[in-house]
C-alpha atoms as a PDB file:
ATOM      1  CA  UNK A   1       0.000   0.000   0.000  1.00  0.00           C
ATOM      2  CA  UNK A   2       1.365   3.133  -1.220  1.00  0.00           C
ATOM      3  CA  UNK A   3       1.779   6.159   1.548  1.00  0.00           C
ATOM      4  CA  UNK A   4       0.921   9.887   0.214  1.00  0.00           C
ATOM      5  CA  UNK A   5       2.475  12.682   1.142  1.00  0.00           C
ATOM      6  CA  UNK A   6      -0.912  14.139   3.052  1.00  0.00           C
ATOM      7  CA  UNK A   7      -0.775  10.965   5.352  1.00  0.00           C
ATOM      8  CA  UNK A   8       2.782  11.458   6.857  1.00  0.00           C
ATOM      9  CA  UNK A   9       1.629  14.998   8.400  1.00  0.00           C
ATOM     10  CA  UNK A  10      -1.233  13.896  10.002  1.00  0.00           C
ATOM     11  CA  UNK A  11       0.108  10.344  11.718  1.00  0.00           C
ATOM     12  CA  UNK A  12       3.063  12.665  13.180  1.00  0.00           C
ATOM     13  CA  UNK A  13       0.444  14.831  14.536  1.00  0.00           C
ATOM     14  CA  UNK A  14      -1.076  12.020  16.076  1.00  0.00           C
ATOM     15  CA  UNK A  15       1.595  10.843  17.763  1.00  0.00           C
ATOM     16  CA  UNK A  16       2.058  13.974  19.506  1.00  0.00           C
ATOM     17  CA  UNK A  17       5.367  14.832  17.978  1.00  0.00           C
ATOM     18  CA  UNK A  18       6.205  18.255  16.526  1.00  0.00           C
ATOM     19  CA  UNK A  19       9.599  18.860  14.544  1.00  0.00           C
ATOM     20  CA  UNK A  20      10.829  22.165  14.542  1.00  0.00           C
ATOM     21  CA  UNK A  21      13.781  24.551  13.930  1.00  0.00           C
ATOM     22  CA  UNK A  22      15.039  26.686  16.398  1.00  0.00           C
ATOM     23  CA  UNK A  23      15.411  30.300  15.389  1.00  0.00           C
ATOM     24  CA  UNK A  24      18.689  31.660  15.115  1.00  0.00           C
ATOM     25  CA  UNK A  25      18.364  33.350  18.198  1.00  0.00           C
ATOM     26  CA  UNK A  26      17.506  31.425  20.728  1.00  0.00           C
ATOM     27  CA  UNK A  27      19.832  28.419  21.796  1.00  0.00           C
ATOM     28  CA  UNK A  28      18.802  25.378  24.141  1.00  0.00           C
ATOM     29  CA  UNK A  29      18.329  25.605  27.780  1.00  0.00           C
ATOM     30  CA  UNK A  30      21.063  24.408  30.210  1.00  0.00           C
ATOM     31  CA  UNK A  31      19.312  21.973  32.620  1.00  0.00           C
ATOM     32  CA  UNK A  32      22.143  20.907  34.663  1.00  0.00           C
ATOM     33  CA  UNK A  33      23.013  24.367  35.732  1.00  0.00           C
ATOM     34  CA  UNK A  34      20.398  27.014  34.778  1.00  0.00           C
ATOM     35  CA  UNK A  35      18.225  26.096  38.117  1.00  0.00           C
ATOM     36  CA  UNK A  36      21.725  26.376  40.613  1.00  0.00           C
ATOM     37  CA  UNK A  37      23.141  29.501  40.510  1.00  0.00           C
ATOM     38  CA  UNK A  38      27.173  28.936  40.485  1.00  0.00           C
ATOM     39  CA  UNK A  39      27.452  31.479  43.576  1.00  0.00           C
ATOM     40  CA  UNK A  40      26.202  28.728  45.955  1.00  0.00           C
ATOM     41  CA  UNK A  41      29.527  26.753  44.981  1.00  0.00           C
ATOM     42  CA  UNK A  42      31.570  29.113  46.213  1.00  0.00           C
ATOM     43  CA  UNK A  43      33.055  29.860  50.484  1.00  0.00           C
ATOM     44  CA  UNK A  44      33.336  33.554  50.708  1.00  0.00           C
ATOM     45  CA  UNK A  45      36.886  34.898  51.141  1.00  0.00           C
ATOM     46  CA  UNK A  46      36.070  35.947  54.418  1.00  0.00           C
ATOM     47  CA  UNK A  47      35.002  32.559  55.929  1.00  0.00           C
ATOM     48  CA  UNK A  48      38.038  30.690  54.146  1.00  0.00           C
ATOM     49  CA  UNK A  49      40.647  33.431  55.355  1.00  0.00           C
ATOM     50  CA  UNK A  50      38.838  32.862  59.370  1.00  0.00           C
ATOM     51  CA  UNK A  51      39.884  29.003  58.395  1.00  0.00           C
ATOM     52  CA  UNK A  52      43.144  29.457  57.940  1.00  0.00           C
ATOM     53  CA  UNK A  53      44.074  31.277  60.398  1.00  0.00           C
ATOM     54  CA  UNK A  54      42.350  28.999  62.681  1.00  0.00           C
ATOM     55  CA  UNK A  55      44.914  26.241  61.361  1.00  0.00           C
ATOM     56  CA  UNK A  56      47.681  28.429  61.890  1.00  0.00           C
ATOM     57  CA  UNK A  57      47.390  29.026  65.250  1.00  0.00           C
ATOM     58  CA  UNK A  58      46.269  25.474  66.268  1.00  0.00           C
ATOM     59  CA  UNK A  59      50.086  24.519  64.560  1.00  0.00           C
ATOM     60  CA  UNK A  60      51.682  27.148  66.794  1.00  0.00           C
ATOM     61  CA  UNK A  61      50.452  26.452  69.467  1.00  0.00           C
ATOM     62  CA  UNK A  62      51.378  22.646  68.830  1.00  0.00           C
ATOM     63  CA  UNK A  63      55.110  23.621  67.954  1.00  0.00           C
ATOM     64  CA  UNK A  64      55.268  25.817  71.291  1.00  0.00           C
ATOM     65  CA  UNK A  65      53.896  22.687  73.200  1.00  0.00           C
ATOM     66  CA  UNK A  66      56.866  20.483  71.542  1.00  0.00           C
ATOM     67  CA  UNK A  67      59.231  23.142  72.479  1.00  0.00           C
ATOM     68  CA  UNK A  68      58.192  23.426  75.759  1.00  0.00           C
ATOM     69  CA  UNK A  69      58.626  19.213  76.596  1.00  0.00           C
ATOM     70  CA  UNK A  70      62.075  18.683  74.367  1.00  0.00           C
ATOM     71  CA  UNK A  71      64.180  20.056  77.179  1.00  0.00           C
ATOM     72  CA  UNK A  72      62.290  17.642  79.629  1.00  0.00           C
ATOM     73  CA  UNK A  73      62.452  14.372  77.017  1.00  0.00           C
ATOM     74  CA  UNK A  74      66.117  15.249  76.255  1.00  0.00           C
ATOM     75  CA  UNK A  75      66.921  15.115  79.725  1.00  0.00           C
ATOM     76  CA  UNK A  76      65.062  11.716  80.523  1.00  0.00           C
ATOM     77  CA  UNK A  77      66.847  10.439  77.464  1.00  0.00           C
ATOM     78  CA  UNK A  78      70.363  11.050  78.816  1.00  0.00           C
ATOM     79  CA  UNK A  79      69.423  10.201  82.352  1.00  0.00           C
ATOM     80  CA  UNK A  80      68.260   6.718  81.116  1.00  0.00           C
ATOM     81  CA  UNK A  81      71.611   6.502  79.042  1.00  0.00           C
ATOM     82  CA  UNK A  82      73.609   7.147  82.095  1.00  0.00           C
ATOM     83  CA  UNK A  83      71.688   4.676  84.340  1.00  0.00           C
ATOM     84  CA  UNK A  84      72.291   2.152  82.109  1.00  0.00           C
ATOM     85  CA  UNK A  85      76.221   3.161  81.666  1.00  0.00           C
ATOM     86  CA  UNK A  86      76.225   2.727  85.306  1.00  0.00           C
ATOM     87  CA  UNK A  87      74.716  -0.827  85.011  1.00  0.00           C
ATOM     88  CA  UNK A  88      76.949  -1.942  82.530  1.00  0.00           C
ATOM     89  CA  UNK A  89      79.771  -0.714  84.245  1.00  0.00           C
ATOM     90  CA  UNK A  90      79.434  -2.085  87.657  1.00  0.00           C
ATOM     91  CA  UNK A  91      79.008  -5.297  85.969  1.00  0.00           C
ATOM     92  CA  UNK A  92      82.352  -4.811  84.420  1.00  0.00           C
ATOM     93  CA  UNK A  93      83.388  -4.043  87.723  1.00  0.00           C
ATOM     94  CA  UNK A  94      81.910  -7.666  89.361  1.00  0.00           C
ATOM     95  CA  UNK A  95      83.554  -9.596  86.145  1.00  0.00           C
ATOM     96  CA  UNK A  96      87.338  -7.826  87.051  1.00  0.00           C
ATOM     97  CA  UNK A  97      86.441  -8.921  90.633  1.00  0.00           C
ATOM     98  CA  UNK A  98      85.645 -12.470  89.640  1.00  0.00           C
ATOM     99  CA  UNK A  99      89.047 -12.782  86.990  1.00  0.00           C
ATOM    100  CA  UNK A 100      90.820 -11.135  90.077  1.00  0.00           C
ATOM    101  CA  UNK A 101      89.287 -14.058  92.484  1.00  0.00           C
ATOM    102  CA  UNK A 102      90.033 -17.004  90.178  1.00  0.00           C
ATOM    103  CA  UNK A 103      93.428 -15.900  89.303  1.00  0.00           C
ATOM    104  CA  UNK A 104      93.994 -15.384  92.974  1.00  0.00           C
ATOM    105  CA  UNK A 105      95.506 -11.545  92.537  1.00  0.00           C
ATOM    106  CA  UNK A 106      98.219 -13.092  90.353  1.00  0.00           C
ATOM    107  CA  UNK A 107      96.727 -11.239  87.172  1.00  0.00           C
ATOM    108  CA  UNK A 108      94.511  -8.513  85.798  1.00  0.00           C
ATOM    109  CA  UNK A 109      92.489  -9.121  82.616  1.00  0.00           C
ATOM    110  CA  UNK A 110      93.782  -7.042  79.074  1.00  0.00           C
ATOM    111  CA  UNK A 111      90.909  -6.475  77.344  1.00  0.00           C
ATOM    112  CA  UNK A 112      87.268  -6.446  77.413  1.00  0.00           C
ATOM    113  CA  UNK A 113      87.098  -9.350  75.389  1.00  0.00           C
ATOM    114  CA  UNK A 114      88.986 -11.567  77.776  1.00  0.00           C
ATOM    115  CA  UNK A 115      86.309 -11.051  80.268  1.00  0.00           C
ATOM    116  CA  UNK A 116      83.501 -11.696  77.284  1.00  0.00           C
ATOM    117  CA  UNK A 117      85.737 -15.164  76.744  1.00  0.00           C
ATOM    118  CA  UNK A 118      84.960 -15.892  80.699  1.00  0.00           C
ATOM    119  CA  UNK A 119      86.530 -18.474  83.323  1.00  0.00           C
ATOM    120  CA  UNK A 120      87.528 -21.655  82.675  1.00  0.00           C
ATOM    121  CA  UNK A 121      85.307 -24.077  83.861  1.00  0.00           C
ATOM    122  CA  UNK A 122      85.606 -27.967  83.637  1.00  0.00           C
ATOM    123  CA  UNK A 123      85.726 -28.538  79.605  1.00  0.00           C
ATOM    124  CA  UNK A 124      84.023 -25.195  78.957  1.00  0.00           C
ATOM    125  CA  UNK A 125      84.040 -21.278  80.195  1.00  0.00           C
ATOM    126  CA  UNK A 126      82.340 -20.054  82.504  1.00  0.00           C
ATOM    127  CA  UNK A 127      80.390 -16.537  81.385  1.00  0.00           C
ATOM    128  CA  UNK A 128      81.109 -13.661  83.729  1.00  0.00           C
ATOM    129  CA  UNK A 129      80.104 -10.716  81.428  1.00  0.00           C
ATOM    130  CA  UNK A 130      77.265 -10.613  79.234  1.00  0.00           C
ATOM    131  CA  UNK A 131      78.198  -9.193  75.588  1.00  0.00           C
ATOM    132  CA  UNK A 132      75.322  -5.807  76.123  1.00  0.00           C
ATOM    133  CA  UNK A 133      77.573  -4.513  78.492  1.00  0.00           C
ATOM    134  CA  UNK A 134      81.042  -4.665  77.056  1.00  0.00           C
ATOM    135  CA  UNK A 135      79.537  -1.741  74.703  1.00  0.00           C
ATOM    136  CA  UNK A 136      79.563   1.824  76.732  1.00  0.00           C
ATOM    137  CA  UNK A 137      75.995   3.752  75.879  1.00  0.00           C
ATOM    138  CA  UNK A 138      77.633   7.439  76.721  1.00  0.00           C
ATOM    139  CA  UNK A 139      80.864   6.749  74.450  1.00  0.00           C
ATOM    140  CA  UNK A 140      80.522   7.680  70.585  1.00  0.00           C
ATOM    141  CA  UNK A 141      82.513   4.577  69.906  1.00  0.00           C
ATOM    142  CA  UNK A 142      80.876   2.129  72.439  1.00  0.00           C
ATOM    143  CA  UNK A 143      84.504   1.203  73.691  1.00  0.00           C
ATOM    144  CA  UNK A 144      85.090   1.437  77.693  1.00  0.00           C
ATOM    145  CA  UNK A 145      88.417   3.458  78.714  1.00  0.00           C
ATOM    146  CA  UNK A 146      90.363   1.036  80.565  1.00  0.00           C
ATOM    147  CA  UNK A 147      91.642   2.025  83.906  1.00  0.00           C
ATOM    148  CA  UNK A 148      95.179   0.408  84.701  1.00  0.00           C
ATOM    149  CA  UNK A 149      96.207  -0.682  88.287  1.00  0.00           C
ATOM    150  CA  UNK A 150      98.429   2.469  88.993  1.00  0.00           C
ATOM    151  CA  UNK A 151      97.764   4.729  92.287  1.00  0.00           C
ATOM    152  CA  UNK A 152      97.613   7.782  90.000  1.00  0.00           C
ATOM    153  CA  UNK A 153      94.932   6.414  87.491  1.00  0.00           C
ATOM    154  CA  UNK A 154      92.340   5.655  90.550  1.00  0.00           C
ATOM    155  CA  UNK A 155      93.442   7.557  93.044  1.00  0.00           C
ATOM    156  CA  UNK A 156      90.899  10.613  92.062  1.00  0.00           C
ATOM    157  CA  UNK A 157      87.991   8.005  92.512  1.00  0.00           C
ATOM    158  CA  UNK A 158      89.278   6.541  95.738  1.00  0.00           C
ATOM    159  CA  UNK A 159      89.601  10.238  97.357  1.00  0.00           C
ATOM    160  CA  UNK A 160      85.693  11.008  96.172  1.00  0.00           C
ATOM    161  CA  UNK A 161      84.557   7.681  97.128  1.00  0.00           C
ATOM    162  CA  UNK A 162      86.053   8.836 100.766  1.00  0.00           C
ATOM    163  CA  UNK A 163      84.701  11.937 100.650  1.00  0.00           C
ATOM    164  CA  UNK A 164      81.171  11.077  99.656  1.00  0.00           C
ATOM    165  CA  UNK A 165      81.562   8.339 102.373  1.00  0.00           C
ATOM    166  CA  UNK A 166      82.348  11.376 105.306  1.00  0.00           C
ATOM    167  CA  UNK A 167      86.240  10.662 104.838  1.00  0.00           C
ATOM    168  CA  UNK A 168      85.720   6.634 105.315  1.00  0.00           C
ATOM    169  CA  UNK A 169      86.807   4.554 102.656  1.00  0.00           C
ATOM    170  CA  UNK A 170      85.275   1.594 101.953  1.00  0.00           C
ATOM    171  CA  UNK A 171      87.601  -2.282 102.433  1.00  0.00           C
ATOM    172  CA  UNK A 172      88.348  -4.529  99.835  1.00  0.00           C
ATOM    173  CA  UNK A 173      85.798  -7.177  99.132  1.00  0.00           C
ATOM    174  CA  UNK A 174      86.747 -10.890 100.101  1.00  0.00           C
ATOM    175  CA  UNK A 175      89.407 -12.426 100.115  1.00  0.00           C
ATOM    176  CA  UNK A 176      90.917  -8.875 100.611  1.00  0.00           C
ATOM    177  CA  UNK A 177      94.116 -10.278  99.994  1.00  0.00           C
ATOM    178  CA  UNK A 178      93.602 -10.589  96.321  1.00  0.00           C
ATOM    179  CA  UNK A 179      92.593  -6.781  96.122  1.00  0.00           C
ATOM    180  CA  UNK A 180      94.594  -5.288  99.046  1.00  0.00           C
ATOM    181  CA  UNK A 181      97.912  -5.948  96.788  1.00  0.00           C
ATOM    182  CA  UNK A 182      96.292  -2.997  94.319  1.00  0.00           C
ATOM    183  CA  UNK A 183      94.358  -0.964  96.730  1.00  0.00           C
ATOM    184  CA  UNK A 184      96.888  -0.566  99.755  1.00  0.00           C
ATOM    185  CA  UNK A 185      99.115   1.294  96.824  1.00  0.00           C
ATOM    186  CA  UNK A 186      97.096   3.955  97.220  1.00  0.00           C
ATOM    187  CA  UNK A 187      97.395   4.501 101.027  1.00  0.00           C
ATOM    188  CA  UNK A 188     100.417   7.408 100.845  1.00  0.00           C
ATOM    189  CA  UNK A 189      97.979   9.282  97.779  1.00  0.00           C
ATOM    190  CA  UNK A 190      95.131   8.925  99.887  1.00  0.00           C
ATOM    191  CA  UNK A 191      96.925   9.995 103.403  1.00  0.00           C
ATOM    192  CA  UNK A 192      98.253  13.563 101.998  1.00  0.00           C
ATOM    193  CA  UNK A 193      95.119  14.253  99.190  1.00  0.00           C
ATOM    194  CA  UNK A 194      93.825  17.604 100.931  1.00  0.00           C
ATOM    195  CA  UNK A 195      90.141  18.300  99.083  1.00  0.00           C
ATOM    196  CA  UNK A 196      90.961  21.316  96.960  1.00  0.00           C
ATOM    197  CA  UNK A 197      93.203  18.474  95.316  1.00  0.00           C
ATOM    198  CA  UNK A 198      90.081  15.962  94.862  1.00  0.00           C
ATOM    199  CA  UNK A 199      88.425  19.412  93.304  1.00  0.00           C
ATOM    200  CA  UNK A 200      91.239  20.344  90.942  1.00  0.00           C
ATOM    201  CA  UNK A 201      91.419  16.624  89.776  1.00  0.00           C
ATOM    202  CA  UNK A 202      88.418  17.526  87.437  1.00  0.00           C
ATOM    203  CA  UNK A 203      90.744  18.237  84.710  1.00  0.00           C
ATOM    204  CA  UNK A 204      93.021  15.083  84.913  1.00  0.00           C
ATOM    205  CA  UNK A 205      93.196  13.174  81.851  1.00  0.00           C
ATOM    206  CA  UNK A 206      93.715   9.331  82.115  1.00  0.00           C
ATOM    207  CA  UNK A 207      94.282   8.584  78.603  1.00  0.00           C
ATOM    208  CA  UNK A 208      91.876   6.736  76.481  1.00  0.00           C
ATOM    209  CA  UNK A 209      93.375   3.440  76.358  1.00  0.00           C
ATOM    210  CA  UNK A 210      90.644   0.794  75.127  1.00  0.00           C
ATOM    211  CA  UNK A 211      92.418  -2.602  74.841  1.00  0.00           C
ATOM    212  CA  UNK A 212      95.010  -4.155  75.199  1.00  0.00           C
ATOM    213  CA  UNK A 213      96.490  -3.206  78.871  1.00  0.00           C
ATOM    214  CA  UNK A 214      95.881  -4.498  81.833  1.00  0.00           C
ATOM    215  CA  UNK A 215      93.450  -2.679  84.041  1.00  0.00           C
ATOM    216  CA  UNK A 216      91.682  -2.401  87.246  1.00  0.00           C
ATOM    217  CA  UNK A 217      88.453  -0.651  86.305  1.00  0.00           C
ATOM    218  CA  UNK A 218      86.596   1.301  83.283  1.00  0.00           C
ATOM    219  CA  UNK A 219      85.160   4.676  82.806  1.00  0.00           C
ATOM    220  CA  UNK A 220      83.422   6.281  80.014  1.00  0.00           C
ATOM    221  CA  UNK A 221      85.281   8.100  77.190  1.00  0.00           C
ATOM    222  CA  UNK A 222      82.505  10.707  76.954  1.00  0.00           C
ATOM    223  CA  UNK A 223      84.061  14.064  78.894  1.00  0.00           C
ATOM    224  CA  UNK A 224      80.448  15.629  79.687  1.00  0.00           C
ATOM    225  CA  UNK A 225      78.701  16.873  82.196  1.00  0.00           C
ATOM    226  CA  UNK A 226      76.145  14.332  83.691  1.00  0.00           C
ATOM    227  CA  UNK A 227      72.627  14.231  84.674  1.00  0.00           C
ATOM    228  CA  UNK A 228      72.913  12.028  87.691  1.00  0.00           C
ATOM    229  CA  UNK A 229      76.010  11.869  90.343  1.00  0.00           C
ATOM    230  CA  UNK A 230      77.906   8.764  90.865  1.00  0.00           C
ATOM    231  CA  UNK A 231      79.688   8.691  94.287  1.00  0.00           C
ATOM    232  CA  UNK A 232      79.016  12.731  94.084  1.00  0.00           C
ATOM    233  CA  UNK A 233      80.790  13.135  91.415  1.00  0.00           C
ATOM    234  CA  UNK A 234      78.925  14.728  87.898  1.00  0.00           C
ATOM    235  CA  UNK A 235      81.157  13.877  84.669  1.00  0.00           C
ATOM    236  CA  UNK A 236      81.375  10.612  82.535  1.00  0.00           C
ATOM    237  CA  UNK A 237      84.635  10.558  82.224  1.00  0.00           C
ATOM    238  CA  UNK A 238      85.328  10.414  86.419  1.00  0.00           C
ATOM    239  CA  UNK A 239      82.896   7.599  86.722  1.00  0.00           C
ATOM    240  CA  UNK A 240      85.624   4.943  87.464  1.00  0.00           C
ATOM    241  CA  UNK A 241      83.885   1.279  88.029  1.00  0.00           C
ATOM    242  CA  UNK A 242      86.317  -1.038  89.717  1.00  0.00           C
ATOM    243  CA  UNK A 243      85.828  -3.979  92.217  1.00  0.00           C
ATOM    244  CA  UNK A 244      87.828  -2.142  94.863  1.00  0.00           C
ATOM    245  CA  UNK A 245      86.546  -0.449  97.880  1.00  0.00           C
ATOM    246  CA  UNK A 246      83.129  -2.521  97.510  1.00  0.00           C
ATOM    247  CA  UNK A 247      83.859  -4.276 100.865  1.00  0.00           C
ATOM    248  CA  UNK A 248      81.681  -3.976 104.013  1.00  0.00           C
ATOM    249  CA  UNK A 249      84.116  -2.738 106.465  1.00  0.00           C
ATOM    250  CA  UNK A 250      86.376   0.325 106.237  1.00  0.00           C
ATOM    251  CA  UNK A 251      89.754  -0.278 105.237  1.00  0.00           C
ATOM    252  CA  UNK A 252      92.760   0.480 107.177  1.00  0.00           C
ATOM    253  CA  UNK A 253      94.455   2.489 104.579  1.00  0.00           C
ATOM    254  CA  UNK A 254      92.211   5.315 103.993  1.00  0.00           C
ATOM    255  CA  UNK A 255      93.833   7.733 106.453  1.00  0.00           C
ATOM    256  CA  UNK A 256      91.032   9.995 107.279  1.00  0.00           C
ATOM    257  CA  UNK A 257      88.589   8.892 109.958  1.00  0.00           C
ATOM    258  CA  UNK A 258      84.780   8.954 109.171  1.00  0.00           C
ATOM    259  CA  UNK A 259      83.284  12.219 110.461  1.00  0.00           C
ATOM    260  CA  UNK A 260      79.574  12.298 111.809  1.00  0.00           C
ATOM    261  CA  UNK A 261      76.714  13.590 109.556  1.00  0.00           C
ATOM    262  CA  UNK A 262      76.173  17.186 110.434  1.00  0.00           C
END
């Protein structure tokens, strides 16, 4: 069935449909945007200036906070460094006193590593020293100083230990024979030390001898000032940890009687 041209009008109509051109003028609406106005988008400068500065002041008031605790956490830092020091070093000191015991006084260990090695024991050693504290926490290098068995090199120790003790010095732990052989060296240093000597000793340098020598005792090769006081005294590098003077009694050597407590 053939379609005129007067049907095709009238079955568009029908259907509600309506082709048209647009004039030249006009173009088509924008739905997605021509109900919102683009000004509701937007924070006013006023509000988003109030913001920052709010930030800004909340982060300065944070960084005056941190300053305000570093001195604090820097100082319980270094105070836990030098408690441990002191750990490790009086356990340097028992392991010297122990090599000193077996040996019977006859000889002095040489290096830290001899006391690492231990004491013969049966087929095996016997472990006097654990390996943690053969490394010093307040040195840059980790290595102890080495204190040698000469009256000069402890006697600045011995005088503060009897001067923090009220002018008693402490005995030699037992057998005192094996220790007394060292210690009772330092009786004529210890009988004529007058305490504006055990002041000016501050500045005595010991050497920084690490190995290989026998010694007595360690200290720390750090030179600063300390947080806590060991036997009174405040610097690293006076911090002498030996097995002598760690008896009981008061030994017989010290000179200077113990005064009473004011």
């Amino acid at each position: 069935m053939m379609m005129t041209e007067t049907t095709k009008p009238m079955r568009i109509a029908e259907c509600g449909l309506r082709i048209s051109r647009l004039p030249k003028n006009l173009s088509p609406p924008n739905v997605g945007s021509s109900s919102i106005p683009r000004s509701a988008f937007r924070i006013p400068h006023s509000e988003s200036g109030m913001t920052l500065l709010a930030v800004m002041a909340v982060m300065a008031i944070f960084a005056m906070a941190l300053l305000a605790v570093a001195p604090s956490v820097q100082l319980e830092v270094q105070r836990e460094k030098e408690l441990e020091s002191i750990r490790r070093g009086e356990e340097i000191a028992a392991a010297i006193g122990q090599f000193i015991i077996y040996y019977q006084g006859t000889k002095l260990p040489q290096s830290i590593d001899e006391l690492l090695d231990g004491l013969p024991q049966g087929t095996k050693n016997r472990q006097i020293l654990r390996p943690s504290a053969a490394t010093d926490p307040l040195s840059e290098d980790g290595k102890w100083r080495l204190i040698p068995a000469e009256p000069e090199k402890i006697a600045s120790i011995a005088k503060r230990i009897q001067a923090y003790n009220n002018g008693a010095l402490p005995s030699s732990p037992q057998p005192t024979q094996y220790f007394d052989k060292y210690a009772s060296s330092l009786a004529n240093v210890l009988n004529t030390g007058t305490e504006s000597e055990i002041e000016g000793s501050e500045d005595e340098d010991f050497g920084d001898v690490t190995q290989n020598t026998p010694f007595i005792g360690v200290a720390s090769q750090s030179r600063s000032k300390s947080v806590l006081a060991y036997y009174g005294v405040e610097n690293h590098s006076k911090w002498v940890y030996t097995p002598l003077f760690r008896g009981a009694g008061v030994s017989t050597y010290g000179g200077r009687k113990p005064s009473a407590r004011p």
